[in-house]
Protein backbone atom coordinates (compact mmCIF):
# COMPACT_ATOMS: atom_id res chain seq x y z
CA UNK A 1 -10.29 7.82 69.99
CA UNK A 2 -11.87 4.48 69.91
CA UNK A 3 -11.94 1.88 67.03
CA UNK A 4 -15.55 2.90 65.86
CA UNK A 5 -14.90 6.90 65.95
CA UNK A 6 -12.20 6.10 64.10
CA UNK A 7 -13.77 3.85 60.95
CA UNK A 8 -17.00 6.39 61.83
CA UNK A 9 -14.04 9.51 60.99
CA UNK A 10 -12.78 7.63 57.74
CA UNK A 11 -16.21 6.88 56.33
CA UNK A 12 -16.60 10.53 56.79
CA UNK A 13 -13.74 11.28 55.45
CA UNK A 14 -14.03 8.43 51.97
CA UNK A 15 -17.25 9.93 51.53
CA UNK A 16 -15.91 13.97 51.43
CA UNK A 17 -12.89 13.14 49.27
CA UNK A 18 -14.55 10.68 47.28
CA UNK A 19 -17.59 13.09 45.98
CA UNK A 20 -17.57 14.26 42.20
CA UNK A 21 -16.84 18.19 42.70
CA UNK A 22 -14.02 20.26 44.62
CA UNK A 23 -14.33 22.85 46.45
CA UNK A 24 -13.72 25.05 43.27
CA UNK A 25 -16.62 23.48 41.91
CA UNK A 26 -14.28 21.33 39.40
CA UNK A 27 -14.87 17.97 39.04
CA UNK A 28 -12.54 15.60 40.37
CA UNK A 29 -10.92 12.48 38.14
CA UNK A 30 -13.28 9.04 39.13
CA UNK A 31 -11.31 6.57 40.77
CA UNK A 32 -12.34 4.28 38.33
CA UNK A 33 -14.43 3.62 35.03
CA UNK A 34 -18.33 4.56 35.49
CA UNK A 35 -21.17 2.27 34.75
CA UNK A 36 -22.48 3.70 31.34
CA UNK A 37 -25.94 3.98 31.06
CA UNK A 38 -27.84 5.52 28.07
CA UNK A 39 -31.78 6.69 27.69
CA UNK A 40 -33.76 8.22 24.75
CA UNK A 41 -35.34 11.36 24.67
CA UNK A 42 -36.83 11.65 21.02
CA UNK A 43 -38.61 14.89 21.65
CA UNK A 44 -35.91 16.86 22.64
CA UNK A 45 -34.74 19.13 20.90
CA UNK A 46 -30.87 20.23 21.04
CA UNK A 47 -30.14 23.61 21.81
CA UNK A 48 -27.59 25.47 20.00
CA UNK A 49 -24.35 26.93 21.16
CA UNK A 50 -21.25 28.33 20.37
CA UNK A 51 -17.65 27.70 21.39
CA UNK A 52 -13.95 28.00 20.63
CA UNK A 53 -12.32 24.96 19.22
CA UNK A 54 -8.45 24.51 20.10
CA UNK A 55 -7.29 26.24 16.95
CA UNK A 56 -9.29 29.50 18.47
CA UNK A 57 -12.10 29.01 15.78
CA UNK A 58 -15.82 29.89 16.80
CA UNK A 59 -17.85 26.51 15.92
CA UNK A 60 -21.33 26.20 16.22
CA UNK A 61 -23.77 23.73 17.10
CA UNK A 62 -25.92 25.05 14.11
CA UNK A 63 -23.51 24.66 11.74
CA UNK A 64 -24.21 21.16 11.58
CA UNK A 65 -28.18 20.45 12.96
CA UNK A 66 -30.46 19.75 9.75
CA UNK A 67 -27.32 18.57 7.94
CA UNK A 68 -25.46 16.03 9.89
CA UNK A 69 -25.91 13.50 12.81
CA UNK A 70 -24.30 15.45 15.75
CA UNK A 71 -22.60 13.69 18.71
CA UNK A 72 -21.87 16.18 21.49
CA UNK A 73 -19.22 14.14 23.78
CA UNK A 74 -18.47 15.71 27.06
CA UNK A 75 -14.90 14.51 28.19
CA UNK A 76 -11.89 15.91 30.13
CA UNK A 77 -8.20 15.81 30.70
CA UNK A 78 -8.51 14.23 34.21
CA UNK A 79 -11.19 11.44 33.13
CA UNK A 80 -9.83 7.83 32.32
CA UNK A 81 -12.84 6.61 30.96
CA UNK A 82 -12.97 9.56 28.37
CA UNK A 83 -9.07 8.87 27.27
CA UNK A 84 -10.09 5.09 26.83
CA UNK A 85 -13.36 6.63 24.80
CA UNK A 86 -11.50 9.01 22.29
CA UNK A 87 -9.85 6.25 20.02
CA UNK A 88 -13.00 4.89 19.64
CA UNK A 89 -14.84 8.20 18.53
CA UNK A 90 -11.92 9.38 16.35
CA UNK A 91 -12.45 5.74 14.53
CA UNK A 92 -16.42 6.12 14.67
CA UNK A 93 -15.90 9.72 13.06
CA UNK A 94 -13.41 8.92 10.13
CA UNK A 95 -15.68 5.95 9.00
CA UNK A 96 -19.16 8.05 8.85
CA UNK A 97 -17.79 11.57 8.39
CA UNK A 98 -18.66 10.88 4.31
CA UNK A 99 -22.00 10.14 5.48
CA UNK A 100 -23.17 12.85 7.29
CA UNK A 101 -21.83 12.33 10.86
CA UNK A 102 -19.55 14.52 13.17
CA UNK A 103 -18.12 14.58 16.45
CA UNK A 104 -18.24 17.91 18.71
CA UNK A 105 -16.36 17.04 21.67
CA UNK A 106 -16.41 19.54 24.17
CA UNK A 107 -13.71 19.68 27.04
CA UNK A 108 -15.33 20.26 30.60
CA UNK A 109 -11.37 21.32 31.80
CA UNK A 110 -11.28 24.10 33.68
CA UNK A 111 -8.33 26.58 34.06
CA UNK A 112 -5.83 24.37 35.62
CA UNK A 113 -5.99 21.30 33.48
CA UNK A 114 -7.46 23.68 30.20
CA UNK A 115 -3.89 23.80 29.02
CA UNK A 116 -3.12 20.61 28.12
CA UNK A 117 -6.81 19.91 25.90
CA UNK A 118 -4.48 20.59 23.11
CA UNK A 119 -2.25 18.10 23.52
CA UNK A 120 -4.80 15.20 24.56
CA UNK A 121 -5.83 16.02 20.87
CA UNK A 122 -2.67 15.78 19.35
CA UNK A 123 -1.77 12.28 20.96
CA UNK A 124 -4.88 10.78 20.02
CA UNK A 125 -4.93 12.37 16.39
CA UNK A 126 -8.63 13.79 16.73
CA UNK A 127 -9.46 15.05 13.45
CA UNK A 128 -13.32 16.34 14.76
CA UNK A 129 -13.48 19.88 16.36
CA UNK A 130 -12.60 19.65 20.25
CA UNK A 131 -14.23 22.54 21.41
CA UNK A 132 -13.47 24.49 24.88
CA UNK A 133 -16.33 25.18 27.42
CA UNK A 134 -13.76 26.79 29.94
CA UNK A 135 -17.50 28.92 31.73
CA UNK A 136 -19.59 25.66 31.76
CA UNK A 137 -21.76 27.51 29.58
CA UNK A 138 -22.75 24.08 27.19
CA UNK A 139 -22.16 22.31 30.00
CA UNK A 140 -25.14 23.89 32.18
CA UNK A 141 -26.93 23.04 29.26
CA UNK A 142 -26.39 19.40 28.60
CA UNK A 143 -24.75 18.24 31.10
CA UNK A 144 -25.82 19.98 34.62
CA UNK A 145 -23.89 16.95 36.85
CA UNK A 146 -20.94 17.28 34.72
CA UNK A 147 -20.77 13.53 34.25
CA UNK A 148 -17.36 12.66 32.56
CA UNK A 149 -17.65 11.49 29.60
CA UNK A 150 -20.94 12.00 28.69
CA UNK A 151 -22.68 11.43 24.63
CA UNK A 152 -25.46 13.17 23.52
CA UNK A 153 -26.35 12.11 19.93
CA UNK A 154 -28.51 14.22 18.00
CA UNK A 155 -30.29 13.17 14.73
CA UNK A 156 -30.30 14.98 11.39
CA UNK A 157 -34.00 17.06 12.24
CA UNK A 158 -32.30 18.29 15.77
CA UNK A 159 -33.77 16.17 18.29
CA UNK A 160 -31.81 14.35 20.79
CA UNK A 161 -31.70 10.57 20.27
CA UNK A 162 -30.02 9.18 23.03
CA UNK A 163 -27.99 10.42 26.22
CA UNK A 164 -25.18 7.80 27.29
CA UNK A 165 -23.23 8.38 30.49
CA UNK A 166 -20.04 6.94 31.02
CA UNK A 167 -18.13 4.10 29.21
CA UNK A 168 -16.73 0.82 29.61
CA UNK A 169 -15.56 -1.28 26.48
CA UNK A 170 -17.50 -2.31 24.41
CA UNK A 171 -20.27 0.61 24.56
CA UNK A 172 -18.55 1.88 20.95
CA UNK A 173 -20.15 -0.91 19.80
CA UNK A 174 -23.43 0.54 21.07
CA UNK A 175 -22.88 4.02 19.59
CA UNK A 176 -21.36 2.71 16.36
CA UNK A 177 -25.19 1.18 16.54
CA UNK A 178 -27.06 4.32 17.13
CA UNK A 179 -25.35 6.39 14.40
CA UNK A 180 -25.58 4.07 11.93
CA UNK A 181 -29.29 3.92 12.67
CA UNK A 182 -29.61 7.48 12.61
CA UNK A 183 -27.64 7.25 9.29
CA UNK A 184 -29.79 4.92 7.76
CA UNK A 185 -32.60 6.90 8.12
């Protein structure tokens, strides 16, 4: 094999192992920290669900639209960006939770990483409900790509304010923004 099959082969080869699903249809970890990007979508509405938190409890979306500023945050076991991303939510929640805000993060992990959801909430002390979409069913939903992690804030009337993908430091700063604006209002 010559010297171009060969780099021809392992372009091939970078591209197949480097794509965002498996085989099983899982996503795969990212090799590294995603751009974030965020857009607004003002007329959405959300759409409700229901799903087990780690304790076993049903929690629905419902339970909190009309009342509370929602953020649905898509995350998983295998995702760096979401581990550096949780601190900074669990802070975000415990400073507006008096004021009407709440965190429903829902864990994309599938059966063989499902197991240790629990424990990722232990270490980082995450006192909003960490919910469990082992069937992809929210997921379809809100997050068809499965892009890890992934916010979807939600204002007090139901409508989506903003979808942000990814994370990188500093984009708390930039969420901590958007709730208190939807807050404020």
């Amino acid at each position: 094999m010559n010297h171009a099959s060969r780099l021809s082969l392992l372009s091939v080869t970078l591209l197949v192992v480097g794509s965002c699903a498996t085989t099983s249809g899982q996503p795969r970890p990212p090799e590294k920290a995603s751009t974030s990007s965020a857009s607004s979508s003002s007329n959405s509405s959300a759409t409700d669900f229901t799903l087990r938190d780690t304790d076993g409890k049903q929690v629905s979306l419902s339970d909190y639209l009309g009342k509370q500023v929602v953020l649905i945050d898509f995350w998983a076991t295998w995702c760096v960006p979401c581990e550096a991303e949780l601190p900074h939510l669990q802070k975000l929640y415990a400073d507006n939770r008096d004021r009407g805000f709440v965190v429903l993060a829902v864990a994309m992990d599938g059966p063989e990483t499902v197991a240790q959801v629990g424990s990722y909430q232990r270490r980082y002390d995450l006192t909003f409900p960490v919910l469990l979409d082992e069937e992809t069913r929210v997921v379809s939903v809100y997050n068809p790509k499965r892009t890890a992690p992934l916010s979807v804030l939600i204002d007090k009337k139901g409508a989506i304010f903003r979808v942000r993908s990814g994370y990188s430091a500093g984009d708390e700063k930039l969420i901590a923004d958007d709730v208190s604006q939807l807050l404020g209002k």
